[in-house]
N, C-alpha and C. Protein backbone atom coordinates (compact mmCIF):
# COMPACT_ATOMS: atom_id res chain seq x y z
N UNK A 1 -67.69 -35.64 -39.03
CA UNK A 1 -66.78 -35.67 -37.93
C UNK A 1 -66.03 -34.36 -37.85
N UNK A 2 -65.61 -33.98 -36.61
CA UNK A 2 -65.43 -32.61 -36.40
C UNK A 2 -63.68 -32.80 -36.27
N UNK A 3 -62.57 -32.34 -36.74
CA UNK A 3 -61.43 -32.18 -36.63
C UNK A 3 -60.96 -31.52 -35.34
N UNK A 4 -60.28 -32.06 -34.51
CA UNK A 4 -59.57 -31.30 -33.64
C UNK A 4 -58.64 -30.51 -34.29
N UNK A 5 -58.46 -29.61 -33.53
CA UNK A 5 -57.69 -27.89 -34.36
C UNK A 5 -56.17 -28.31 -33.49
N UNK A 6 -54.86 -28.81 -34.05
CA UNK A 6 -54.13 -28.50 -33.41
C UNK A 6 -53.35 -27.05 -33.13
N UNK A 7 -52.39 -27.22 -31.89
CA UNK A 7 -52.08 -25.48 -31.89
C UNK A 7 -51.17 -25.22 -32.73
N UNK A 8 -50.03 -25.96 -33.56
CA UNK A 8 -49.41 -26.23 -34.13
C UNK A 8 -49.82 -26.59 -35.54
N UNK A 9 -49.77 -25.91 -37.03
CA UNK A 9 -50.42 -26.63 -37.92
C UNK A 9 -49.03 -27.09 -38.64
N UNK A 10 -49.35 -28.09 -39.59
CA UNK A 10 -48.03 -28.72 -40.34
C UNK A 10 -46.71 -27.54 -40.78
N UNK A 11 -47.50 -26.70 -41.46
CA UNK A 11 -46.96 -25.35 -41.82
C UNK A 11 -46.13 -24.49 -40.98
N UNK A 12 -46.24 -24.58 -39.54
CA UNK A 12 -45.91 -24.01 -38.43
C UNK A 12 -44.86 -23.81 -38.04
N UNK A 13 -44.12 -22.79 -37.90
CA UNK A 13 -42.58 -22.46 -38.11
C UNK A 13 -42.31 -22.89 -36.66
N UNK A 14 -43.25 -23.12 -35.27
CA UNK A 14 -42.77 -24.22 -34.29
C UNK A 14 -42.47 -25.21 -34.83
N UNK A 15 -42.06 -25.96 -35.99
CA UNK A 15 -42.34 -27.27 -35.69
C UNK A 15 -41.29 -27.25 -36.90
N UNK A 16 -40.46 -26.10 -37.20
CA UNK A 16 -39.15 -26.44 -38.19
C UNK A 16 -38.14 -27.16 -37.08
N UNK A 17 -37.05 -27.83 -37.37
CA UNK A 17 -36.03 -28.08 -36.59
C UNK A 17 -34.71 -27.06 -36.41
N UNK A 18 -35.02 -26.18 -37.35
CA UNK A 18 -34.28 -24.93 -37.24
C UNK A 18 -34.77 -23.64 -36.12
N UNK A 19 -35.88 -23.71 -36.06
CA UNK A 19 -36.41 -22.87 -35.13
C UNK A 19 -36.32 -23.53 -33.50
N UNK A 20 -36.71 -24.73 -33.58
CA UNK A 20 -36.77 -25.39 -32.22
C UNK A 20 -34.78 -25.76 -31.92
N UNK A 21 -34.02 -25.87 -32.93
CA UNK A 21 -32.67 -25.58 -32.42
C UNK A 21 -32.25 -24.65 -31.89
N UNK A 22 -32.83 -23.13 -32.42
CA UNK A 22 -32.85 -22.01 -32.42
C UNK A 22 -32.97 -21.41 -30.89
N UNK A 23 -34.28 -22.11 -30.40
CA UNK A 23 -34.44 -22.08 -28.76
C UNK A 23 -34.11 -22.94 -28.20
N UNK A 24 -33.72 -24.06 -28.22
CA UNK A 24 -32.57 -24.93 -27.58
C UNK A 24 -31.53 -24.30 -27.33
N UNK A 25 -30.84 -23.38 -28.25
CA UNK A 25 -29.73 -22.89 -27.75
C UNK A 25 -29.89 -21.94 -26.85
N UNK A 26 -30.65 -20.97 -27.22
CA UNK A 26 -30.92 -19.79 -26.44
C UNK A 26 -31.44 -20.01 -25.17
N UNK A 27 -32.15 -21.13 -24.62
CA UNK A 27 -32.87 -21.74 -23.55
C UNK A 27 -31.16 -22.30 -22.58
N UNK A 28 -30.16 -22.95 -23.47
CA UNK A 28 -29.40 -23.65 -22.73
C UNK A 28 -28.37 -22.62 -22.28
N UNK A 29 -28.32 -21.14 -23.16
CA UNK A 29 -27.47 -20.08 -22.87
C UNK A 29 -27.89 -19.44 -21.69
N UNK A 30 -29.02 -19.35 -21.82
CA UNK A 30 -29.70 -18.61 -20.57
C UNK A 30 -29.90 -19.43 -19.37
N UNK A 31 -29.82 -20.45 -18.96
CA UNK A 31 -29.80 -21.76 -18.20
C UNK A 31 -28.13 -21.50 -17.65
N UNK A 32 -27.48 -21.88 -18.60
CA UNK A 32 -25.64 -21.77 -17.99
C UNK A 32 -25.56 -20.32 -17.38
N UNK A 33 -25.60 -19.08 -17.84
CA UNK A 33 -25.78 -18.20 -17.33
C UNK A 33 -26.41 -17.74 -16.03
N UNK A 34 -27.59 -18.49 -15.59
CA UNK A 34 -28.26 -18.45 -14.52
C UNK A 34 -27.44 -19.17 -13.50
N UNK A 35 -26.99 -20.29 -13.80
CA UNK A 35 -26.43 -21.01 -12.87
C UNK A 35 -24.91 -20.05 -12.53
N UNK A 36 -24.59 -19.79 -13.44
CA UNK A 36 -23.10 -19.26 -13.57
C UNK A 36 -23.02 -18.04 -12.27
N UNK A 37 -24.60 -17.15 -12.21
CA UNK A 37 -24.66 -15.69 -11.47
C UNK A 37 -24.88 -16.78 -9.87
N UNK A 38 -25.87 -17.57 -9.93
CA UNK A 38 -25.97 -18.30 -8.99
C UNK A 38 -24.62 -18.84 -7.83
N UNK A 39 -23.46 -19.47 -8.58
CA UNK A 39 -22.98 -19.87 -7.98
C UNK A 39 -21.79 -18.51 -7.79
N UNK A 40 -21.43 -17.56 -8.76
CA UNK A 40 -20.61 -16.06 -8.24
C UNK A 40 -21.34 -15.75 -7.27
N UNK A 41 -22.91 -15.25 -6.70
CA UNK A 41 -23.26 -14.89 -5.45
C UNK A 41 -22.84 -15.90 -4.18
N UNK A 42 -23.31 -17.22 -4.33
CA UNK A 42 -23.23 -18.41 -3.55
C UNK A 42 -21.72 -18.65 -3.18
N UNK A 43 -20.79 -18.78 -3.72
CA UNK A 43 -19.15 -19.10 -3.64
C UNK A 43 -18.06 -17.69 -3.39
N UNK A 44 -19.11 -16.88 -3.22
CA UNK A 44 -18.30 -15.63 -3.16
C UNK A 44 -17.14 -15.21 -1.90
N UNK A 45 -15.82 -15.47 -2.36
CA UNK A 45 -15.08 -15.95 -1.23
C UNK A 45 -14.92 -14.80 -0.05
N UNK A 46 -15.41 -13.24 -0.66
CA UNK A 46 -15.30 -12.05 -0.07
C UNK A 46 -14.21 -11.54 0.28
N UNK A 47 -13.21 -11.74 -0.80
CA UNK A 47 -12.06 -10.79 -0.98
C UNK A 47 -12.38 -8.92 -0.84
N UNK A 48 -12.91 -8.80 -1.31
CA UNK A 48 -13.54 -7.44 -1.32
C UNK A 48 -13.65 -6.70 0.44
N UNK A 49 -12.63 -5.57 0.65
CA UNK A 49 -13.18 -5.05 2.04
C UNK A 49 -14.03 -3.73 1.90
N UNK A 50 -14.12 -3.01 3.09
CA UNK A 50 -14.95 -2.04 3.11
C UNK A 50 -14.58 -0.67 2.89
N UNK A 51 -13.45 -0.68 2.66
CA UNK A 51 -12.59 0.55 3.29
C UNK A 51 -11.59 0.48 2.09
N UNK A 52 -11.99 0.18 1.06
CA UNK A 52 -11.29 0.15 -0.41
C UNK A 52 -10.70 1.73 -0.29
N UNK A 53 -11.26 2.68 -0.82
CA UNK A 53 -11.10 3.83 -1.11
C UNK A 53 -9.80 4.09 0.13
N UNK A 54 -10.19 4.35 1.26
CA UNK A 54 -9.18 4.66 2.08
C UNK A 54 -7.93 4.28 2.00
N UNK A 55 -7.86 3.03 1.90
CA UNK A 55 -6.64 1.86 2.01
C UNK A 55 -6.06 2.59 0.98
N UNK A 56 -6.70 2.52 0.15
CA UNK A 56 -5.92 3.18 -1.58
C UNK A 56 -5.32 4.02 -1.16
N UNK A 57 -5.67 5.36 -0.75
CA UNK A 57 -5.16 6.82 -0.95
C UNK A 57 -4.37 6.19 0.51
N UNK A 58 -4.19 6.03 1.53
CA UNK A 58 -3.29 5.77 2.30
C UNK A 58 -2.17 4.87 1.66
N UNK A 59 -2.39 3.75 1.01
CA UNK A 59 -1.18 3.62 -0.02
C UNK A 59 -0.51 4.23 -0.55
N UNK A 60 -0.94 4.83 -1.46
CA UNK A 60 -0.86 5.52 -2.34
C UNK A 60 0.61 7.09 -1.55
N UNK A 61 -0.44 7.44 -0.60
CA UNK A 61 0.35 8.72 0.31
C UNK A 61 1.78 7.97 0.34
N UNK A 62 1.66 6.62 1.23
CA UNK A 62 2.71 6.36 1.60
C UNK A 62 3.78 5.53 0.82
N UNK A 63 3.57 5.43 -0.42
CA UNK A 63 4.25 4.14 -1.52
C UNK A 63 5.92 5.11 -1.72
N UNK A 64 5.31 6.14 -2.31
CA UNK A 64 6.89 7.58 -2.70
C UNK A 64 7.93 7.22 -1.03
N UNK A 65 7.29 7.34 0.21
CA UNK A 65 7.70 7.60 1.26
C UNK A 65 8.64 5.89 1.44
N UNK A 66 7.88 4.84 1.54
CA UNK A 66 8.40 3.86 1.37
C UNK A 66 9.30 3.43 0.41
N UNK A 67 9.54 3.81 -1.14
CA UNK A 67 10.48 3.64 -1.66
C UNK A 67 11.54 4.43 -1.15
N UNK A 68 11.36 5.30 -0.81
CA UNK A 68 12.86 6.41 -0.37
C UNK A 68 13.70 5.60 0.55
N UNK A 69 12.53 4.88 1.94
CA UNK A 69 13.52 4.30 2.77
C UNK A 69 13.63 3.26 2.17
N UNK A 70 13.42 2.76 1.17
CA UNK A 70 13.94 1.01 1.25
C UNK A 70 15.08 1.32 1.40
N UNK A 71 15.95 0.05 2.51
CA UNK A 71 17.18 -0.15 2.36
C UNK A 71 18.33 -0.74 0.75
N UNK A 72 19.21 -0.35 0.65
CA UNK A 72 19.57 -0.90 -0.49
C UNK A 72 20.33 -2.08 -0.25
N UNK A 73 19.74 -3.57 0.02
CA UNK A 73 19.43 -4.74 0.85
C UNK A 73 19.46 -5.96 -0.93
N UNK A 74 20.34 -6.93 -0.90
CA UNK A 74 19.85 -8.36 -1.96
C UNK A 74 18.73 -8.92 -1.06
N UNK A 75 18.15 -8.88 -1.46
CA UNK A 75 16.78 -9.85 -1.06
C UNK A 75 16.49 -10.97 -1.78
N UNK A 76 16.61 -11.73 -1.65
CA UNK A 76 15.71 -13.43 -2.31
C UNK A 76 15.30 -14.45 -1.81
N UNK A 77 13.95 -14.82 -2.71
CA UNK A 77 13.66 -15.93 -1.80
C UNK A 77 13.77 -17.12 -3.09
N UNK A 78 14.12 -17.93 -2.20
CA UNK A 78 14.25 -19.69 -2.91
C UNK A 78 13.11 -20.48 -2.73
N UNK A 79 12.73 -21.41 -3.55
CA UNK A 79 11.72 -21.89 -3.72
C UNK A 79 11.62 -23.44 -3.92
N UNK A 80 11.74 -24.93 -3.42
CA UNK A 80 11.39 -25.67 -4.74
C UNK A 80 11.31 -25.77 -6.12
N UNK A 81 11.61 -26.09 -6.50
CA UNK A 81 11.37 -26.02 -8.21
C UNK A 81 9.88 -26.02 -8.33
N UNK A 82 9.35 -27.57 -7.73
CA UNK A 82 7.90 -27.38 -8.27
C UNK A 82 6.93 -28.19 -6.70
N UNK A 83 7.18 -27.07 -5.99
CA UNK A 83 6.59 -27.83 -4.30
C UNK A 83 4.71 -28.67 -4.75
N UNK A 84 4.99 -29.31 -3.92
CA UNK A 84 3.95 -30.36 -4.51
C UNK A 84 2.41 -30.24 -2.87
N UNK A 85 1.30 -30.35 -3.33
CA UNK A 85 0.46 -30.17 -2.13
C UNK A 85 0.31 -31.09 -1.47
N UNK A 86 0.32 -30.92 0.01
CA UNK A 86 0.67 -31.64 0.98
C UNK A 86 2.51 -32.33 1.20
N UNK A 87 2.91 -32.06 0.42
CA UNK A 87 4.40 -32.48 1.11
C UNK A 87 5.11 -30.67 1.36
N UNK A 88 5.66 -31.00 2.75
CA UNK A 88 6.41 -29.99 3.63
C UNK A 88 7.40 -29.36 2.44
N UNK A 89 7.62 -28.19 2.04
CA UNK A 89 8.40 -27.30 1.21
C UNK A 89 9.28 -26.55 2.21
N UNK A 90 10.92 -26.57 1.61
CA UNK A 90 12.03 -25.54 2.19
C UNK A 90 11.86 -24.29 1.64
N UNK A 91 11.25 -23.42 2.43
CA UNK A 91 11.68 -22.19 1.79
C UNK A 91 12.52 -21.20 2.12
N UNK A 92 13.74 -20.94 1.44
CA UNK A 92 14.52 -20.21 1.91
C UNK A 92 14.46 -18.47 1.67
N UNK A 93 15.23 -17.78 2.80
CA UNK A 93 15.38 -16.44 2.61
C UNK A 93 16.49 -15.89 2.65
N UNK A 94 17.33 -15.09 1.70
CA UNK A 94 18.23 -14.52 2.10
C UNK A 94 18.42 -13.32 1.72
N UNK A 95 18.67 -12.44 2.63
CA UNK A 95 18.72 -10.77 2.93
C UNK A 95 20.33 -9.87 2.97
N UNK A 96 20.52 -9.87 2.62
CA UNK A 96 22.40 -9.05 2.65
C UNK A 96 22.64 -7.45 2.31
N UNK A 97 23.31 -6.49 2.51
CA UNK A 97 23.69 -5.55 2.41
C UNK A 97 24.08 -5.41 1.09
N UNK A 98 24.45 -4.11 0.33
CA UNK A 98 25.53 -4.37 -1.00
C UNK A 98 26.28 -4.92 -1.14
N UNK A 99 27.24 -4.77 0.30
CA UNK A 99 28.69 -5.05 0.24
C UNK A 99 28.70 -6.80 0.41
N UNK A 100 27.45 -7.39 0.47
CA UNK A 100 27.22 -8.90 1.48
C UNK A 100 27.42 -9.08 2.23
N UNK A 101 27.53 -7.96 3.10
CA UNK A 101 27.26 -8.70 4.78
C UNK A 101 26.02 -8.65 4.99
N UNK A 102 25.74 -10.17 5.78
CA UNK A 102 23.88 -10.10 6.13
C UNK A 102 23.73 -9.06 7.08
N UNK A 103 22.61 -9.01 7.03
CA UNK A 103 21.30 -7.94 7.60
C UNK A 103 21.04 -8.72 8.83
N UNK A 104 21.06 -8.60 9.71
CA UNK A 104 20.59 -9.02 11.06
C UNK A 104 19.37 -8.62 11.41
N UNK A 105 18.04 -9.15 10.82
CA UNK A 105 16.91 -8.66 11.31
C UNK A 105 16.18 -8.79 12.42
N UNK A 106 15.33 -8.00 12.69
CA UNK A 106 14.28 -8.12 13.59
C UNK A 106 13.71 -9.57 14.20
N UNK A 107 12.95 -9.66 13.42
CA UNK A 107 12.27 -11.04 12.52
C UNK A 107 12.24 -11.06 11.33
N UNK A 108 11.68 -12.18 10.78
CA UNK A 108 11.03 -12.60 9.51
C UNK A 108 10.20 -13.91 9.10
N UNK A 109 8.72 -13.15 8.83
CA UNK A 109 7.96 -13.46 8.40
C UNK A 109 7.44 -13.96 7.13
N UNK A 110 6.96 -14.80 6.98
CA UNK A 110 7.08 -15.45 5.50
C UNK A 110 5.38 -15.53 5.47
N UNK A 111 4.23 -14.76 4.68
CA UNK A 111 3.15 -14.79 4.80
C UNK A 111 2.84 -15.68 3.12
N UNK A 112 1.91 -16.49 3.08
CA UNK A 112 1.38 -16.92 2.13
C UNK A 112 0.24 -16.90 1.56
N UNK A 113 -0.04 -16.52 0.78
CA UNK A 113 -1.48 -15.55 0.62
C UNK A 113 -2.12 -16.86 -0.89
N UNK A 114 -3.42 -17.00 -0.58
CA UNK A 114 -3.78 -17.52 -1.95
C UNK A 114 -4.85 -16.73 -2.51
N UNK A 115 -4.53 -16.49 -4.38
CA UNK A 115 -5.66 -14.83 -4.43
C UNK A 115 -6.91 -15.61 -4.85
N UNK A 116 -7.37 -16.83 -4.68
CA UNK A 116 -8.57 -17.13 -4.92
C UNK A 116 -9.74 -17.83 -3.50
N UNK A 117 -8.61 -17.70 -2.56
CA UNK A 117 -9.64 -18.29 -1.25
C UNK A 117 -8.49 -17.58 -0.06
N UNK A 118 -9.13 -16.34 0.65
CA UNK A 118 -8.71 -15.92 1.48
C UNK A 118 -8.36 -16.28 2.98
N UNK A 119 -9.17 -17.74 3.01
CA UNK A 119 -9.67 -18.44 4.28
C UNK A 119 -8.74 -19.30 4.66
N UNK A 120 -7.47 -19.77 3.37
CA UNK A 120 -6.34 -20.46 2.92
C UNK A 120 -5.14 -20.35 3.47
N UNK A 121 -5.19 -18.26 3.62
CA UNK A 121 -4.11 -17.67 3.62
C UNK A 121 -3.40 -18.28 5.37
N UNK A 122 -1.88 -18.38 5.33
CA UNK A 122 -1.53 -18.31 6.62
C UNK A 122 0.39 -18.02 6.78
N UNK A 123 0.78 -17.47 8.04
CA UNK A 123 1.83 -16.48 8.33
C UNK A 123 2.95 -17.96 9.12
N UNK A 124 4.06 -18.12 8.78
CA UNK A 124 5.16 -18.61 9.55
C UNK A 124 6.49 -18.06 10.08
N UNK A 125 6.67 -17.76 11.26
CA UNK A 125 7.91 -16.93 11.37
C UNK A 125 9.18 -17.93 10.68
N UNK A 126 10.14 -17.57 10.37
CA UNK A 126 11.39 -17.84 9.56
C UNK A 126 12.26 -17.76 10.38
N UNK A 127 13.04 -18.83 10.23
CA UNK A 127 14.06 -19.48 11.63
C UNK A 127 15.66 -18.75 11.01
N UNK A 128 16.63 -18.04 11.76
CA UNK A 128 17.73 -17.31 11.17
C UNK A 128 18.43 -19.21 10.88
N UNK A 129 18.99 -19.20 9.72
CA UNK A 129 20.50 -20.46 10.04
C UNK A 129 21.70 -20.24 10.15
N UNK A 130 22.10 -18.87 8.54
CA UNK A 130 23.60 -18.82 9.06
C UNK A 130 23.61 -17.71 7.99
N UNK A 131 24.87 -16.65 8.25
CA UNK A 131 25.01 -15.32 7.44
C UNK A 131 23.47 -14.80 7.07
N UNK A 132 22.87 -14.45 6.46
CA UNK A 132 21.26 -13.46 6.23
C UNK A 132 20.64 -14.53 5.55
N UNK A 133 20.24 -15.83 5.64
CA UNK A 133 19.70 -16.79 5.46
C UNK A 133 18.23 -16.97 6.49
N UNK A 134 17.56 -17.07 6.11
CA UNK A 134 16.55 -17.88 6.89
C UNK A 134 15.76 -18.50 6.17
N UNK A 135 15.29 -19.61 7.21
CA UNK A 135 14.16 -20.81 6.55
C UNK A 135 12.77 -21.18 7.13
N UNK A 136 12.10 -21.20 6.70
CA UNK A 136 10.26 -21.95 7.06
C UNK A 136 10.20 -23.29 6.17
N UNK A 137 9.84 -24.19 7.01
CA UNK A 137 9.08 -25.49 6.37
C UNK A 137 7.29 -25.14 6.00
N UNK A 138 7.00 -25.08 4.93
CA UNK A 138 5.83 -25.00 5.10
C UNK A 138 4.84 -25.84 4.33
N UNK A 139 3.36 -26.24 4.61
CA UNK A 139 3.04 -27.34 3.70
C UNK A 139 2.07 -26.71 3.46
N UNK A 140 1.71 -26.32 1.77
CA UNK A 140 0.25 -25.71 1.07
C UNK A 140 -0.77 -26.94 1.45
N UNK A 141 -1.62 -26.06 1.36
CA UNK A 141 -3.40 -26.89 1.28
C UNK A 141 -4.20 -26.87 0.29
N UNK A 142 -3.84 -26.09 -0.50
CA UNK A 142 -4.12 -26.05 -1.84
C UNK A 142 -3.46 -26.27 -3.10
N UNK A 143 -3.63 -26.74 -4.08
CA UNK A 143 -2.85 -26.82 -5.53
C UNK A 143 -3.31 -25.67 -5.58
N UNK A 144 -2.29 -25.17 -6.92
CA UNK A 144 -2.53 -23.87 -7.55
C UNK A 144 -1.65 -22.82 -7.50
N UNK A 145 -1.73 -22.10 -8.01
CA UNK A 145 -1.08 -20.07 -8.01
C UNK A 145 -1.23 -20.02 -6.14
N UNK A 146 -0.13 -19.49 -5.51
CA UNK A 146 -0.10 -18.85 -4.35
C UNK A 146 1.04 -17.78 -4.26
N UNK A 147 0.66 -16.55 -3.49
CA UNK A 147 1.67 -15.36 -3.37
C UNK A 147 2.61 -15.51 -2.16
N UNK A 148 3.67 -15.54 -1.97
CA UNK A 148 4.30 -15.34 -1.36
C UNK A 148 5.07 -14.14 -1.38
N UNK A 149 5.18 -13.72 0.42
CA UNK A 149 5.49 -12.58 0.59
C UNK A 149 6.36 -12.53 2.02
N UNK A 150 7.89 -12.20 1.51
CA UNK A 150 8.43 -12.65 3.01
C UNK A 150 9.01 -11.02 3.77
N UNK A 151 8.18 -10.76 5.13
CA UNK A 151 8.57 -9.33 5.39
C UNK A 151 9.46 -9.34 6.39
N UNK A 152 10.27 -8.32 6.31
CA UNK A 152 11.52 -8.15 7.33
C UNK A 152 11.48 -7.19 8.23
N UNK A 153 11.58 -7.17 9.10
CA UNK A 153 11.62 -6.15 10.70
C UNK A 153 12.81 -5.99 11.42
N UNK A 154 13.06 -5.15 10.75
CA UNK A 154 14.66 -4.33 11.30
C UNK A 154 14.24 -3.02 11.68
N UNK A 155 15.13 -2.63 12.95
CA UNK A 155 14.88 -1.13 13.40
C UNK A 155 13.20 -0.48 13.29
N UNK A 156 12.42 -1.28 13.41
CA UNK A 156 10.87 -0.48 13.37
C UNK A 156 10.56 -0.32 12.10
N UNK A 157 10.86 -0.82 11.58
CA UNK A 157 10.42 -1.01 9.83
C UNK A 157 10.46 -2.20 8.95
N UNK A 158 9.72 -2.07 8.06
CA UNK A 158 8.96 -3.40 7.58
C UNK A 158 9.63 -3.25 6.15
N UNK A 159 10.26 -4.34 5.18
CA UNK A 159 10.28 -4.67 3.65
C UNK A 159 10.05 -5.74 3.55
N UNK A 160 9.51 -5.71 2.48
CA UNK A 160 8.63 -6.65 2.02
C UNK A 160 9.82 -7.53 0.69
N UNK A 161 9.97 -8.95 0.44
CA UNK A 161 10.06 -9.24 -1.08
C UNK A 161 9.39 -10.16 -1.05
N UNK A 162 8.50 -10.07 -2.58
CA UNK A 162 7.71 -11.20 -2.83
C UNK A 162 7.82 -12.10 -3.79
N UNK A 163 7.02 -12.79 -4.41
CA UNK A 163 7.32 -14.10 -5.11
C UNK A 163 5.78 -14.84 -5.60
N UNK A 164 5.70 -15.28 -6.51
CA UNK A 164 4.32 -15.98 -7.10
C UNK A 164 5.15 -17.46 -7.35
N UNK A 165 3.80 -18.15 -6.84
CA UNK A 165 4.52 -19.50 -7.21
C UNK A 165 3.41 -20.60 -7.60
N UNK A 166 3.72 -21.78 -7.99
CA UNK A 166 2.43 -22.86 -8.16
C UNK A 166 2.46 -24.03 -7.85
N UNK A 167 2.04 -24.34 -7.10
CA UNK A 167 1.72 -25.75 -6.15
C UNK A 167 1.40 -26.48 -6.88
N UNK A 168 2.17 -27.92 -6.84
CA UNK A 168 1.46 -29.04 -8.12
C UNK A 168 0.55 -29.74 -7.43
N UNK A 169 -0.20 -30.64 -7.79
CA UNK A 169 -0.86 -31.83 -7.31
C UNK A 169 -0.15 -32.59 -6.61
N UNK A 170 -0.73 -33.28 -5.40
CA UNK A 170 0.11 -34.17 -4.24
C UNK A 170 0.22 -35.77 -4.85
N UNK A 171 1.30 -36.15 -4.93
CA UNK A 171 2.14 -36.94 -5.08
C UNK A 171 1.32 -38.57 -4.94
């Protein structure tokens, strides 16, 4: 009788459990990895613009120029302690001189930026109430880290103060 030849003989370092762990892992590393590049191309929210370089050095020119004029202005913004997603948040602003007399602005804008989904982001003008106070009701759509950034328009010019904050889970 003639023996079939397996491809594998008893001896066969395929057939340690150290070797076949060996590529189990390396099979499941390279597997997570694949999926991992897969879904960075696929989910790619496209923060990234075109005109990087430019934007920069036009920053950049104008950052020295913009600190000179900042006004010397208290700026703050108030927050919730811990605003929750989907319930309406007070956010307050208040803007004053050295001496504390408010600033009578232009407008003010209260922009909310989220740095992981750009599609998120959205702008509320800010209602004056009383002395350099102003307020926006606003309700996140997301849990998480969001930037806030409230800008002021006095006399043809723009300041900015900002703020990082984190949205809890809805209630």
């Amino acid at each position: 009788m003639k023996e079939t030849m397996h491809m594998a003989s008893p001896q066969s370092p395929w057939r340690s459990p150290w070797v076949l762990g060996w590529l189990a892992i390396i099979l499941v590393v390279l597997l997570a990895n694949s999926i991992m590049i897969y879904l960075a191309f696929d989910a790619n929210p496209g923060l990234v613009v075109e005109d990087y370089y430019e934007r920069g050095q036009h920053y950049e020119k104008n950052m020295l120029a913009r600190i000179a004029r900042r006004p010397d202005w208290n700026m703050q913004v108030d927050v919730p302690k811990t605003p929750s997603l989907g319930t309406p948040a007070l956010i307050s602003f208040s803007v004053t001189e050295k001496d504390g007399t408010p600033v009578k602005a232009d407008s003010v804008v209260l922009h909310a930026y989220r740095p992981s989904d750009a599609k998120q982001d959205f702008s509320v003008p800010m209602q004056k109430r009383y002395g350099g106070t102003y307020q926006a009701e606003v309700t996140f759509g997301l849990k998480g880290v969001w930037d806030i950034l409230v800008s002021v328009q006095k006399d043809g010019e723009e300041h900015n103060e900002a703020l990082r904050i984190h949205v809890a889970p809805g209630r």
